[in-house]
Protein backbone atom coordinates (compact mmCIF):
# COMPACT_ATOMS: atom_id res chain seq x y z
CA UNK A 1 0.00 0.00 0.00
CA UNK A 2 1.44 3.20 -0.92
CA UNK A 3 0.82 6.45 0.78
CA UNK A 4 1.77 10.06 -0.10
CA UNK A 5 3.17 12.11 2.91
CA UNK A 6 3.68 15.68 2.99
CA UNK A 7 5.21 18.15 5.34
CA UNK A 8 4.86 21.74 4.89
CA UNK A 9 6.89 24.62 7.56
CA UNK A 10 5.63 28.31 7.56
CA UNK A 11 5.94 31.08 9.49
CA UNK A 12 2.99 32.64 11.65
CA UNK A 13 3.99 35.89 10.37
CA UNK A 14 -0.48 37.31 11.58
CA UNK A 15 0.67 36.85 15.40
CA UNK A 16 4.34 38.21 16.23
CA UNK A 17 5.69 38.30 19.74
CA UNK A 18 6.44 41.06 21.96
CA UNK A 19 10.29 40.43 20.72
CA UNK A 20 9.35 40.21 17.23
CA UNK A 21 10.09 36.92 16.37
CA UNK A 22 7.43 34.47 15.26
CA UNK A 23 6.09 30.67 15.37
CA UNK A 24 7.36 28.19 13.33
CA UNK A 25 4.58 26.20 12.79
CA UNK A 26 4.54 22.75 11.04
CA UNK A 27 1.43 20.89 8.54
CA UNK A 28 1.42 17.41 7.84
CA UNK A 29 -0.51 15.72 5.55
CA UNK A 30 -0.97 11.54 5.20
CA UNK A 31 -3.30 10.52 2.48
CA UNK A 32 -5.10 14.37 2.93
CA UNK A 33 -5.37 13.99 6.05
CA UNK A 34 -3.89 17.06 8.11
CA UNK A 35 -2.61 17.86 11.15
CA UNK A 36 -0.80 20.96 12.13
CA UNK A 37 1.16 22.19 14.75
CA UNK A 38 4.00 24.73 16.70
CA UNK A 39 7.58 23.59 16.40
CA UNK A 40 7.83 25.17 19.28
CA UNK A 41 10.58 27.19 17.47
CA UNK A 42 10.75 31.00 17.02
CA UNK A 43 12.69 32.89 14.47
CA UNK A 44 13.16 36.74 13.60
CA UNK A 45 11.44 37.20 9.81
CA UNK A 46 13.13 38.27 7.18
CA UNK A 47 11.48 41.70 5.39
C-alpha cells in the first residue's frame, strides 16, 4: 500500500511576539489527512 506524505513549515507571520520573532509552525498531511502544529521554534522574519 502506498501512501503520499507531505510536510509543509511556515511562518505565523499574523501573530508576532512582543520580541518580534514568530512561530514556526509545522502541517502534515498523510493521504489528505492534516494535522498541524507549533515547532515550538521562534525565528526573527526576514522583510
Amino acid at each position: 500500500m502506498r501512501s503520499t506524505i507531505r510536510t509543509l513549515f511556515y511562518l505565523r507571520k499574523n501573530q508576532p511576539k512582543r520580541d518580534g520573532t514568530v512561530a514556526v509552525m509545522v502541517k502534515v498531511s498523510v493521504n489528505g489527512e492534516s494535522v498541524q502544529f507549533n515547532s515550538k521554534v521562534d525565528v526573527n522574519p526576514l522583510v
